[in-house]
PDB file of N, CA and C in Angstrom:
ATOM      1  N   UNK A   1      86.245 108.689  87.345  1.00  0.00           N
ATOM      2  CA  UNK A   1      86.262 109.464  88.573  1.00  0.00           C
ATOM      3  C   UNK A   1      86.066 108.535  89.775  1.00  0.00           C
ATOM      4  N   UNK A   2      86.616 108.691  91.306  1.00  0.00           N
ATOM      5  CA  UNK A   2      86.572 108.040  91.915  1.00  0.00           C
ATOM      6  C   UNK A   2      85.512 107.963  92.549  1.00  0.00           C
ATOM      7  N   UNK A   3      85.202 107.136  93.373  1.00  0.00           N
ATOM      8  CA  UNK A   3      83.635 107.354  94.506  1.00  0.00           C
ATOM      9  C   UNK A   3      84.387 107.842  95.974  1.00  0.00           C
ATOM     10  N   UNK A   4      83.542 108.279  96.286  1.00  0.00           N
ATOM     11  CA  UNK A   4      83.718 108.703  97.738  1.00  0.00           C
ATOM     12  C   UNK A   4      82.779 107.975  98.530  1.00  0.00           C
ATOM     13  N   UNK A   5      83.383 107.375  99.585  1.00  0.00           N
ATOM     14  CA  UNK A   5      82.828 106.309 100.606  1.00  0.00           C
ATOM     15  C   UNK A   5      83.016 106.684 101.948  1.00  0.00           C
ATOM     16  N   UNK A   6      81.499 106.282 102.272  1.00  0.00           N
ATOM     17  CA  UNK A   6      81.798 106.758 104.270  1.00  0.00           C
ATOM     18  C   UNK A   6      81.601 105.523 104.780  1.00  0.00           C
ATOM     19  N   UNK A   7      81.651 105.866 106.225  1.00  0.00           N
ATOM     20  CA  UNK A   7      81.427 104.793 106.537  1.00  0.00           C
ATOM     21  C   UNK A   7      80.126 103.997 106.681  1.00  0.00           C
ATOM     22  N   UNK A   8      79.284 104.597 106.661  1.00  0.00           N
ATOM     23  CA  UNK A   8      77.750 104.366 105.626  1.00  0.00           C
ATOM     24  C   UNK A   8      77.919 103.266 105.108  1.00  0.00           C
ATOM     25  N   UNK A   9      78.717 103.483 104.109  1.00  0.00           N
ATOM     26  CA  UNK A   9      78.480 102.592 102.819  1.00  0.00           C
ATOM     27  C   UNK A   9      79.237 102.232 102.422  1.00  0.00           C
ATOM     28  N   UNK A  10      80.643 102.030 103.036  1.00  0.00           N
ATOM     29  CA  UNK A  10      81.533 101.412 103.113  1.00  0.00           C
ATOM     30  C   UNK A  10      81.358  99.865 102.342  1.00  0.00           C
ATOM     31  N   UNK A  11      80.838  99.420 103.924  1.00  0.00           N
ATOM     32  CA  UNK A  11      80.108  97.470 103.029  1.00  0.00           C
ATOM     33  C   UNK A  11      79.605  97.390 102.216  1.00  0.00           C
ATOM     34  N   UNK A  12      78.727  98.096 101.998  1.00  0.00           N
ATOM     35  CA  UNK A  12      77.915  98.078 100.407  1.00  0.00           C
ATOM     36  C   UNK A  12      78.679  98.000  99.190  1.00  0.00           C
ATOM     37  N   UNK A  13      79.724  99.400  99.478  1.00  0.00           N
ATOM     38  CA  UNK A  13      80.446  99.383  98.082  1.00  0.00           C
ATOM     39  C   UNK A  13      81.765  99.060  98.021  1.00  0.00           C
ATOM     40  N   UNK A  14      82.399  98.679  99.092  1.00  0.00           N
ATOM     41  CA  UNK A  14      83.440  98.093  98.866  1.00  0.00           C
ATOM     42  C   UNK A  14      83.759  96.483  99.045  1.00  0.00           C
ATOM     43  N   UNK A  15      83.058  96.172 100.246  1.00  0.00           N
ATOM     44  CA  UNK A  15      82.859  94.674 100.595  1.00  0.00           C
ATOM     45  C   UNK A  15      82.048  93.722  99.669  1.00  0.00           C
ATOM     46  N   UNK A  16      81.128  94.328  99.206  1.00  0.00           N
ATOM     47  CA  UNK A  16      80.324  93.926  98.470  1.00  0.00           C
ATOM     48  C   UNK A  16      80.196  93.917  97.124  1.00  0.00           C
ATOM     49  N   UNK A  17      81.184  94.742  96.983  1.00  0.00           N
ATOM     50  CA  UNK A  17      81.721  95.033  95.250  1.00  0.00           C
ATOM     51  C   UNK A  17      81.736  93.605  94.649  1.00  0.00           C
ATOM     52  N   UNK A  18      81.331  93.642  93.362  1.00  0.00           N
ATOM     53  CA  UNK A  18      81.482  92.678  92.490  1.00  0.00           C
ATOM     54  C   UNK A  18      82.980  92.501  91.603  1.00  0.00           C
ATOM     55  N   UNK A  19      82.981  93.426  91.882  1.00  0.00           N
ATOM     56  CA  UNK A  19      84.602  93.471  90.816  1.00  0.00           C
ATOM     57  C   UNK A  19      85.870  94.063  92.177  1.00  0.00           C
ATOM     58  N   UNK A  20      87.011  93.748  91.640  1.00  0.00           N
ATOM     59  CA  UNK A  20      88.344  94.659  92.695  1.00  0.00           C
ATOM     60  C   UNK A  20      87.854  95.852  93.035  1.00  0.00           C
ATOM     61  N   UNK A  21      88.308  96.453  94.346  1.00  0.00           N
ATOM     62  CA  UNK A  21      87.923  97.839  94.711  1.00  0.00           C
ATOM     63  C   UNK A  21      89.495  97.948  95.081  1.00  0.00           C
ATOM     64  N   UNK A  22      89.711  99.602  94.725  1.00  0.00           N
ATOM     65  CA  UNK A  22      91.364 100.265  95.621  1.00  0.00           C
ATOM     66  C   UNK A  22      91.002 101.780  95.929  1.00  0.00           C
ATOM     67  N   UNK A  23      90.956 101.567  96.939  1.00  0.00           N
ATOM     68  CA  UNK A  23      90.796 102.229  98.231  1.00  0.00           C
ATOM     69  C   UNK A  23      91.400 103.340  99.002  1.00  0.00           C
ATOM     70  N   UNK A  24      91.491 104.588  98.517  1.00  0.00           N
ATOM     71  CA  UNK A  24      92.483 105.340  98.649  1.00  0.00           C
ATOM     72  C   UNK A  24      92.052 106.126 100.212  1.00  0.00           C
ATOM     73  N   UNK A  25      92.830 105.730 101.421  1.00  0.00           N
ATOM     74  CA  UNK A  25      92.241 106.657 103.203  1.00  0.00           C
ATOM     75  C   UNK A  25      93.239 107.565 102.750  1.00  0.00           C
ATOM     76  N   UNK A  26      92.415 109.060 103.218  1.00  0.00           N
ATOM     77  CA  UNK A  26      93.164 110.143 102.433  1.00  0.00           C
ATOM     78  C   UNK A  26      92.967 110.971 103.924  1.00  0.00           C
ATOM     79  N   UNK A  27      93.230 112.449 103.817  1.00  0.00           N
ATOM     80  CA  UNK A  27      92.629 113.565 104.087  1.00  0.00           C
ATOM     81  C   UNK A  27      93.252 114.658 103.493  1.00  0.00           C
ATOM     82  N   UNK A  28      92.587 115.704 103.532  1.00  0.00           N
ATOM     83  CA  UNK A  28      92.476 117.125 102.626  1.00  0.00           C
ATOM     84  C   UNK A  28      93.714 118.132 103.006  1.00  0.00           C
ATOM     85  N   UNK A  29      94.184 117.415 104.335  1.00  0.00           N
ATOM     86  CA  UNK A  29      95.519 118.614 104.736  1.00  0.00           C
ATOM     87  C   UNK A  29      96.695 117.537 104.673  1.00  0.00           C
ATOM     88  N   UNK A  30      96.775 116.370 103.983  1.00  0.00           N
ATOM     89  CA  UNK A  30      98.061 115.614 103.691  1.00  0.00           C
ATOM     90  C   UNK A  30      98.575 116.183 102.136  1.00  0.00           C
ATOM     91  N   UNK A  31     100.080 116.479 102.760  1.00  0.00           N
ATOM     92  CA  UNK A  31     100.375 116.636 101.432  1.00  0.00           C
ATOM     93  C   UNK A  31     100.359 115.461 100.183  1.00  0.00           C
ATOM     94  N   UNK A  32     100.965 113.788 100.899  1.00  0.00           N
ATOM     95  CA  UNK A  32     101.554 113.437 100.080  1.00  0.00           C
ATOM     96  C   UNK A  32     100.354 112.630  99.510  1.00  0.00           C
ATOM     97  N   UNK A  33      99.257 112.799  99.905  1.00  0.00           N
ATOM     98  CA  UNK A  33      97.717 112.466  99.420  1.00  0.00           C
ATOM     99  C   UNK A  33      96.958 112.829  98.425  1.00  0.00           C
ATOM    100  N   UNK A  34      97.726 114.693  98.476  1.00  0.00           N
ATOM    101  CA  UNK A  34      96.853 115.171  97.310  1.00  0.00           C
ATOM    102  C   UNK A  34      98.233 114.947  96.353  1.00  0.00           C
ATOM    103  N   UNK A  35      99.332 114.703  96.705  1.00  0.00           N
ATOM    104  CA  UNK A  35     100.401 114.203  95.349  1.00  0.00           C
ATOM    105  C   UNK A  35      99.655 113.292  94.280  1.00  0.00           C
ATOM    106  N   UNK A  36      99.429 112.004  95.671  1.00  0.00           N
ATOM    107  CA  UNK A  36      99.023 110.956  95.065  1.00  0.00           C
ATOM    108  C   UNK A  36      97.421 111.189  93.949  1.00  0.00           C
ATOM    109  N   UNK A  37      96.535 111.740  94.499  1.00  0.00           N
ATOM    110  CA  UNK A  37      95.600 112.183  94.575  1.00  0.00           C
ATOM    111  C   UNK A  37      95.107 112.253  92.753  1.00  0.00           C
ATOM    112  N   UNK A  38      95.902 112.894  91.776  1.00  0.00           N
ATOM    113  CA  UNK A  38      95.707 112.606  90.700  1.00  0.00           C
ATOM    114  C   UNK A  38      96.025 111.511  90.064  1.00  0.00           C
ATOM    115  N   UNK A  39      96.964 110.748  90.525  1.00  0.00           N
ATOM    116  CA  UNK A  39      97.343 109.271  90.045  1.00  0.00           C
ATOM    117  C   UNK A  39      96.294 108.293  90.221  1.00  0.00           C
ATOM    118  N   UNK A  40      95.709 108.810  91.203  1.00  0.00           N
ATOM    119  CA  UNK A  40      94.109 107.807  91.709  1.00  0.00           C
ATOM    120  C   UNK A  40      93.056 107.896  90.629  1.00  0.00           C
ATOM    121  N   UNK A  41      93.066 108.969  90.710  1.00  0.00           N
ATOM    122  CA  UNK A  41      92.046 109.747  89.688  1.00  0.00           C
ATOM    123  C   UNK A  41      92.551 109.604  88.329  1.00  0.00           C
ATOM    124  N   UNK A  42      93.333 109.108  87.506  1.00  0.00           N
ATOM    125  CA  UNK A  42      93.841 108.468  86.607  1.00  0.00           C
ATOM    126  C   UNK A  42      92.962 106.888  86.327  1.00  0.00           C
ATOM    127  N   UNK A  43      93.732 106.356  87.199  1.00  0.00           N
ATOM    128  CA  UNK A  43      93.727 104.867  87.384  1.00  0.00           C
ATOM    129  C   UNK A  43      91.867 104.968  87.642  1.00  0.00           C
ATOM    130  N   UNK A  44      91.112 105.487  87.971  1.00  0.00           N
ATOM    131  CA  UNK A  44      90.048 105.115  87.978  1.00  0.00           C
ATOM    132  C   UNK A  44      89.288 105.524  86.830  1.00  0.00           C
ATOM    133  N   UNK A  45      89.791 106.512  86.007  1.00  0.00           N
ATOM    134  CA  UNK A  45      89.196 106.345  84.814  1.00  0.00           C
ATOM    135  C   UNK A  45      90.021 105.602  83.813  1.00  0.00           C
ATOM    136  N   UNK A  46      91.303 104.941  84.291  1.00  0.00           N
ATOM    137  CA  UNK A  46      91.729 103.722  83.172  1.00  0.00           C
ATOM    138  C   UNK A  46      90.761 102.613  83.740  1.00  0.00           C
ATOM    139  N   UNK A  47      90.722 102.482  84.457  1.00  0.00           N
ATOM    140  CA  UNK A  47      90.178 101.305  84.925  1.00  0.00           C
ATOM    141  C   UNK A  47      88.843 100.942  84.871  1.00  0.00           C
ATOM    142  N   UNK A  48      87.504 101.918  84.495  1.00  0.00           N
ATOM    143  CA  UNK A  48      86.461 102.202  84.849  1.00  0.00           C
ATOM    144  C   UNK A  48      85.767 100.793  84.520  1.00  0.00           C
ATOM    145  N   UNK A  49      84.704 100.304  84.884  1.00  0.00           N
ATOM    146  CA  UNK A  49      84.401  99.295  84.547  1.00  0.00           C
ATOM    147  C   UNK A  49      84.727  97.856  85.226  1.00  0.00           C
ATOM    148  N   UNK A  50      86.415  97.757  84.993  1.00  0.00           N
ATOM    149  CA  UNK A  50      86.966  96.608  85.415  1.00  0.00           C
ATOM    150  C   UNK A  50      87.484  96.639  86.929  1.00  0.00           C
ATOM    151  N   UNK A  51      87.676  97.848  87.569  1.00  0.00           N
ATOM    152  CA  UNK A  51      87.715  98.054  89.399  1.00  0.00           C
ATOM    153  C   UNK A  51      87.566  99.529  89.463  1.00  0.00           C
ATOM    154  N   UNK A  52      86.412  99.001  90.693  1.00  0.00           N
ATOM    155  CA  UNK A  52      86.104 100.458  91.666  1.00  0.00           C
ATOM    156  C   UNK A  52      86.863 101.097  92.478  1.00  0.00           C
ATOM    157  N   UNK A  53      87.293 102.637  92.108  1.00  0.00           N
ATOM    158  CA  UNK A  53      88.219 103.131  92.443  1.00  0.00           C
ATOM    159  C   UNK A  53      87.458 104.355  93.657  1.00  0.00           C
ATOM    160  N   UNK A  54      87.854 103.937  95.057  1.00  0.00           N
ATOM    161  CA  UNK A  54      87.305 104.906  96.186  1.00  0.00           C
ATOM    162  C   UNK A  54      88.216 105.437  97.015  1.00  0.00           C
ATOM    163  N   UNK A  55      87.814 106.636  97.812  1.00  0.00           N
ATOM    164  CA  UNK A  55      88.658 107.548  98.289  1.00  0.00           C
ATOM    165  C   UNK A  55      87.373 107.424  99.835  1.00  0.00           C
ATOM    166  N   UNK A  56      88.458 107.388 101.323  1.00  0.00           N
ATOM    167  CA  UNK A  56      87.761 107.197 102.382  1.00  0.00           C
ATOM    168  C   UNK A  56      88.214 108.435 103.065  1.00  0.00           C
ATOM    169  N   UNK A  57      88.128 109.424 103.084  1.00  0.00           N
ATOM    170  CA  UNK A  57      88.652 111.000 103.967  1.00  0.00           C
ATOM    171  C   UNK A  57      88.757 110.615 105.565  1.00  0.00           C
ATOM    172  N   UNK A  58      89.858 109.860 105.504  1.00  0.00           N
ATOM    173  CA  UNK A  58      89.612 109.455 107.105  1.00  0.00           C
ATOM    174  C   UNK A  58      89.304 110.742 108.166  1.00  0.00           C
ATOM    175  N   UNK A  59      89.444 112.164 107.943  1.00  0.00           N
ATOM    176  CA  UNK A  59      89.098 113.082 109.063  1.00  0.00           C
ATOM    177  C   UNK A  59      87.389 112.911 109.113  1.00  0.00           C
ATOM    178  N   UNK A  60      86.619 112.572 107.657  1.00  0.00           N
ATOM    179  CA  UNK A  60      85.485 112.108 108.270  1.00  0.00           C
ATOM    180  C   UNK A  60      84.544 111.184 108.458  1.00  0.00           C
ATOM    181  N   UNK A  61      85.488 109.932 108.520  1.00  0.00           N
ATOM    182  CA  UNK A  61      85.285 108.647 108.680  1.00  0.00           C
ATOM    183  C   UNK A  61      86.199 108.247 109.705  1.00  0.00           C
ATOM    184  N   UNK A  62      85.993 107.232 110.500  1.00  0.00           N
ATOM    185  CA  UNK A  62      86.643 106.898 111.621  1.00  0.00           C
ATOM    186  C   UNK A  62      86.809 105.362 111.486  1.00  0.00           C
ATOM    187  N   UNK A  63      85.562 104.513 111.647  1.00  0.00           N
ATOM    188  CA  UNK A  63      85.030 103.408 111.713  1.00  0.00           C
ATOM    189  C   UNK A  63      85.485 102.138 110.365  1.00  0.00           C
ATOM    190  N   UNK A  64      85.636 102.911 109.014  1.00  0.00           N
ATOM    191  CA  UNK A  64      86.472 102.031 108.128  1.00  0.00           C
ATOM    192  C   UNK A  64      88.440 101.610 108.208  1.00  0.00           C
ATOM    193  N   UNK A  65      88.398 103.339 108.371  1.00  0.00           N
ATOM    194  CA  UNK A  65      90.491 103.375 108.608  1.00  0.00           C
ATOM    195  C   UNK A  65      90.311 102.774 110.119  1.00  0.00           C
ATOM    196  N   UNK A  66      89.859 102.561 110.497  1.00  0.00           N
ATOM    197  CA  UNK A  66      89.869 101.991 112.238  1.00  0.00           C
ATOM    198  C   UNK A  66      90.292 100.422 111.978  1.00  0.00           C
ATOM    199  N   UNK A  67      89.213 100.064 111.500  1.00  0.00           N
ATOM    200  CA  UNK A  67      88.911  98.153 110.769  1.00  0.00           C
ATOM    201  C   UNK A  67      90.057  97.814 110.153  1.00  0.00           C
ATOM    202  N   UNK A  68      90.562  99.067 109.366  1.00  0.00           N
ATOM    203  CA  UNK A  68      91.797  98.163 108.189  1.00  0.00           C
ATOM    204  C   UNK A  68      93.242  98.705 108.542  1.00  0.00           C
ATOM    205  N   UNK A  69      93.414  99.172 110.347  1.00  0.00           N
ATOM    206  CA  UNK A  69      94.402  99.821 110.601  1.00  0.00           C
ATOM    207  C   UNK A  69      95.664 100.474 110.208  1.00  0.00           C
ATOM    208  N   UNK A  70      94.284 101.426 109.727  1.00  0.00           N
ATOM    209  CA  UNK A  70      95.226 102.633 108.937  1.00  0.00           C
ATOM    210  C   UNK A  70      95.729 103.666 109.931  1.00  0.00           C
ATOM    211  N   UNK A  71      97.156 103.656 109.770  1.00  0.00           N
ATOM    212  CA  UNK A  71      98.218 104.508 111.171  1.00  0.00           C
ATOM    213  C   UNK A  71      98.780 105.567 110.232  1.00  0.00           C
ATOM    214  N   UNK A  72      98.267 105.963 108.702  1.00  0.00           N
ATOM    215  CA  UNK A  72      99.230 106.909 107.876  1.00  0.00           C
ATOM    216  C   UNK A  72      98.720 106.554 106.639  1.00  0.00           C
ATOM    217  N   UNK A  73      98.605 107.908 106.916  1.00  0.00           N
ATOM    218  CA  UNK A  73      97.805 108.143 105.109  1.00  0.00           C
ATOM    219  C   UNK A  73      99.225 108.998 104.061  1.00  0.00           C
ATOM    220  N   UNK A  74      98.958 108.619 102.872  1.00  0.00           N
ATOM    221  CA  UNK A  74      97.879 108.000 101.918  1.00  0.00           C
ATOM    222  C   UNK A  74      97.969 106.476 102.249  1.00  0.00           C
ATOM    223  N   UNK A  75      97.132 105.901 102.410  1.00  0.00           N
ATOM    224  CA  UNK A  75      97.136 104.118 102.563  1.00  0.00           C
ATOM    225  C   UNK A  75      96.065 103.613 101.467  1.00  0.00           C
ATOM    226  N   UNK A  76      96.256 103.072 100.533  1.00  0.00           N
ATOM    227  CA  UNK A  76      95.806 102.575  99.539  1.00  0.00           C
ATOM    228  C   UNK A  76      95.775 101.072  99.669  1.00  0.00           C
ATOM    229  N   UNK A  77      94.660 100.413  99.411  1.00  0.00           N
ATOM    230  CA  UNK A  77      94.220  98.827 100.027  1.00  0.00           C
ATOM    231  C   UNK A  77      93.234  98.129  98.756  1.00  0.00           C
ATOM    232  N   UNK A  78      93.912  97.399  98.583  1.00  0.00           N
ATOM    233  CA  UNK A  78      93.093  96.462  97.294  1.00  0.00           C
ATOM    234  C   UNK A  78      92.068  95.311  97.528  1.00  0.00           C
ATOM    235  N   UNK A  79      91.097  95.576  97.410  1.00  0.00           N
ATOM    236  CA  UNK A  79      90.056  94.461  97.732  1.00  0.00           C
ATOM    237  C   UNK A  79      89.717  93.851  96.726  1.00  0.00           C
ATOM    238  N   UNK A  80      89.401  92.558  97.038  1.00  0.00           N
ATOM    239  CA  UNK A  80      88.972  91.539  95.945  1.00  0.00           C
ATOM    240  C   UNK A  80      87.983  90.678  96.697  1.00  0.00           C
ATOM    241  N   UNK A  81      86.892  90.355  96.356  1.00  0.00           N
ATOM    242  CA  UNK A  81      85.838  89.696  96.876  1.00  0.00           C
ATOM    243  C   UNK A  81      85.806  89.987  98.158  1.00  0.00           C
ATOM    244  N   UNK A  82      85.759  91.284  99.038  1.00  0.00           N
ATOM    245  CA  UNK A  82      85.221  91.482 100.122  1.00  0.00           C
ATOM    246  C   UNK A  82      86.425  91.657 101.123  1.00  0.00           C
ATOM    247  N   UNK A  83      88.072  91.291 100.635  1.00  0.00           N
ATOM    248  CA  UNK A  83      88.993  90.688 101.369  1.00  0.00           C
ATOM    249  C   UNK A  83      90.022  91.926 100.823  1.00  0.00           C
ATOM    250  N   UNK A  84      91.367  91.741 101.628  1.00  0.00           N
ATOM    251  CA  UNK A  84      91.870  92.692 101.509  1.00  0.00           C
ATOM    252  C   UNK A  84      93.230  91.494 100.588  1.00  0.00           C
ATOM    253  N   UNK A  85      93.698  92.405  99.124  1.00  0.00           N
ATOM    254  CA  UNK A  85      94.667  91.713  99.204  1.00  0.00           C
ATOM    255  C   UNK A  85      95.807  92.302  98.740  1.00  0.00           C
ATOM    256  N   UNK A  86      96.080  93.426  98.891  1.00  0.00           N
ATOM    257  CA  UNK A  86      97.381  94.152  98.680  1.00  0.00           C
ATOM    258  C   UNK A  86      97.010  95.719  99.626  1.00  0.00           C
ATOM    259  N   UNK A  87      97.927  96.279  99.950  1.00  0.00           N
ATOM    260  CA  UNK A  87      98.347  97.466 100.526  1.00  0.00           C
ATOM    261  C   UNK A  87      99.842  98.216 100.247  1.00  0.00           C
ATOM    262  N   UNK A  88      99.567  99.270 100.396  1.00  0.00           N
ATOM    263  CA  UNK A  88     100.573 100.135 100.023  1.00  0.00           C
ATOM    264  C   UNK A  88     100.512 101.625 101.138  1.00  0.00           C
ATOM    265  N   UNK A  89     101.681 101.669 102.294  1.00  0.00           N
ATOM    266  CA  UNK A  89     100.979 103.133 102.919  1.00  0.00           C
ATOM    267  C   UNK A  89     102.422 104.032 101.696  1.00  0.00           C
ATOM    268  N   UNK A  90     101.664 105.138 101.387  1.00  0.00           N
ATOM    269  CA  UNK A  90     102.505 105.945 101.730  1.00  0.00           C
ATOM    270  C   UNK A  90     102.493 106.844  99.777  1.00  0.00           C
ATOM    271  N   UNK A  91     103.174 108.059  99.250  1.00  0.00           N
ATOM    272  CA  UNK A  91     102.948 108.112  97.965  1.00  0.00           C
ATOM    273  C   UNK A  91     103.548 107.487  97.223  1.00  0.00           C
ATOM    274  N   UNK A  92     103.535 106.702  96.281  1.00  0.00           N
ATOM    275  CA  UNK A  92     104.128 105.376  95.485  1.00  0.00           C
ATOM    276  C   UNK A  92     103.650 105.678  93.743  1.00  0.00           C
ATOM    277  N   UNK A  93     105.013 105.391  92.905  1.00  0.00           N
ATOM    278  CA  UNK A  93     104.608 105.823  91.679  1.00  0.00           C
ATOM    279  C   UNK A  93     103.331 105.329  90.919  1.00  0.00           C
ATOM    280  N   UNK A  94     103.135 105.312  89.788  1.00  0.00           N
ATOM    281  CA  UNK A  94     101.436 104.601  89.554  1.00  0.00           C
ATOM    282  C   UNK A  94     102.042 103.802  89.179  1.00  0.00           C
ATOM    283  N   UNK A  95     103.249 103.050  88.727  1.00  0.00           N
ATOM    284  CA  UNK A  95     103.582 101.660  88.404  1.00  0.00           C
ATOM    285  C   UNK A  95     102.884 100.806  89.255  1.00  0.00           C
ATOM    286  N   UNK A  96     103.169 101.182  90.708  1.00  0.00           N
ATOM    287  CA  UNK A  96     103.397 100.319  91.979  1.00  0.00           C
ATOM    288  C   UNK A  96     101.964 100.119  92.181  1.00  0.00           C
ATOM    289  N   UNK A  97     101.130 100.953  91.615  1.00  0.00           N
ATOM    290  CA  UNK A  97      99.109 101.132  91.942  1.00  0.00           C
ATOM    291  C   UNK A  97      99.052 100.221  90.931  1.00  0.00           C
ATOM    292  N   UNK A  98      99.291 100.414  89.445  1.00  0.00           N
ATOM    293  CA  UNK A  98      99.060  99.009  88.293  1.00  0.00           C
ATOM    294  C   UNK A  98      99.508  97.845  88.637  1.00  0.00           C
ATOM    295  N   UNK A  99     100.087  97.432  89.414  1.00  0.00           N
ATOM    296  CA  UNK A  99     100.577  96.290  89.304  1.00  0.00           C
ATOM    297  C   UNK A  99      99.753  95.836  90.494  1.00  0.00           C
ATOM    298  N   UNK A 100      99.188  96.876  91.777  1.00  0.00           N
ATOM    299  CA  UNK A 100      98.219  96.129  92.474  1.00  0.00           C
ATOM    300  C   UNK A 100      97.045  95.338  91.855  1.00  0.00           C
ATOM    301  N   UNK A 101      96.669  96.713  91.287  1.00  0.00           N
ATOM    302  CA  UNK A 101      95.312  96.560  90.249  1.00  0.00           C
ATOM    303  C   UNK A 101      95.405  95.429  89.164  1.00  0.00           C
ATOM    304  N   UNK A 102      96.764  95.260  88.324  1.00  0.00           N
ATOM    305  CA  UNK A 102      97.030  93.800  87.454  1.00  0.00           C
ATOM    306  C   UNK A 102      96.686  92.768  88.399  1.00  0.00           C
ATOM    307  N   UNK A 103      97.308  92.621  89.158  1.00  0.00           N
ATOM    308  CA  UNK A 103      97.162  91.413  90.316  1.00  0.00           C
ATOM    309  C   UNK A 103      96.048  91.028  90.854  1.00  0.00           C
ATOM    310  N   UNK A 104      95.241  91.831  91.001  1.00  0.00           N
ATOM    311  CA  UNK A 104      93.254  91.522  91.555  1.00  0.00           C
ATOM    312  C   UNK A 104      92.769  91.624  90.689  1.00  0.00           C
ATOM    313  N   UNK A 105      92.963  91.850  89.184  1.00  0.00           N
ATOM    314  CA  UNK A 105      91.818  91.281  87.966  1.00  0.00           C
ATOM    315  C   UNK A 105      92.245  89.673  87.912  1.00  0.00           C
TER     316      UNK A 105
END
């Protein structure tokens, strides 16, 4: 299951993550978010363990999608040691999410 992150705790758990984090800036009235929305929720229980899988509701967060200029959700962002190193805006099959996620282990 995924985590849900504000901007609270954003640094804590994503910057600071020990392992890859992917990062799903969402909100609740996008369609192509809640498409995506179970594919996330997939991938974070394939993945459990080996990367932290979070969801940022940008309608109530401002201050993270601000930092990683997010202009369009779904925007999905792969972190690896604190850094950003893949992105994807938009709904994209889960091939295109595994192969982020292959790439930052």
């Amino acid at each position: 299951m995924s985590t849900a992150v504000t901007d609270a705790d954003f640094e804590s758990v994503v910057i600071k993550s020990s392992i890859p984090v992917l990062v799903d800036f969402w909100a609740p009235w996008c369609g192509p978010c809640r498409g995506i929305g179970p594919i996330v929720e997939e991938l974070a229980a394939e993945y459990q363990g080996k990367v932290l899988v979070c969801k940022v509701n940008v309608d109530e967060c401002s201050k993270a999608p601000s930092q990683f200029g997010i202009r369009a959700i779904p925007t999905l962002i792969m972190f690896k040691d604190g850094e950003v190193v893949d992105q994807v805006t938009g709904a994209v099959a889960k091939s295109h999410l595994v192969g982020m996620i292959e790439k930052a282990l």
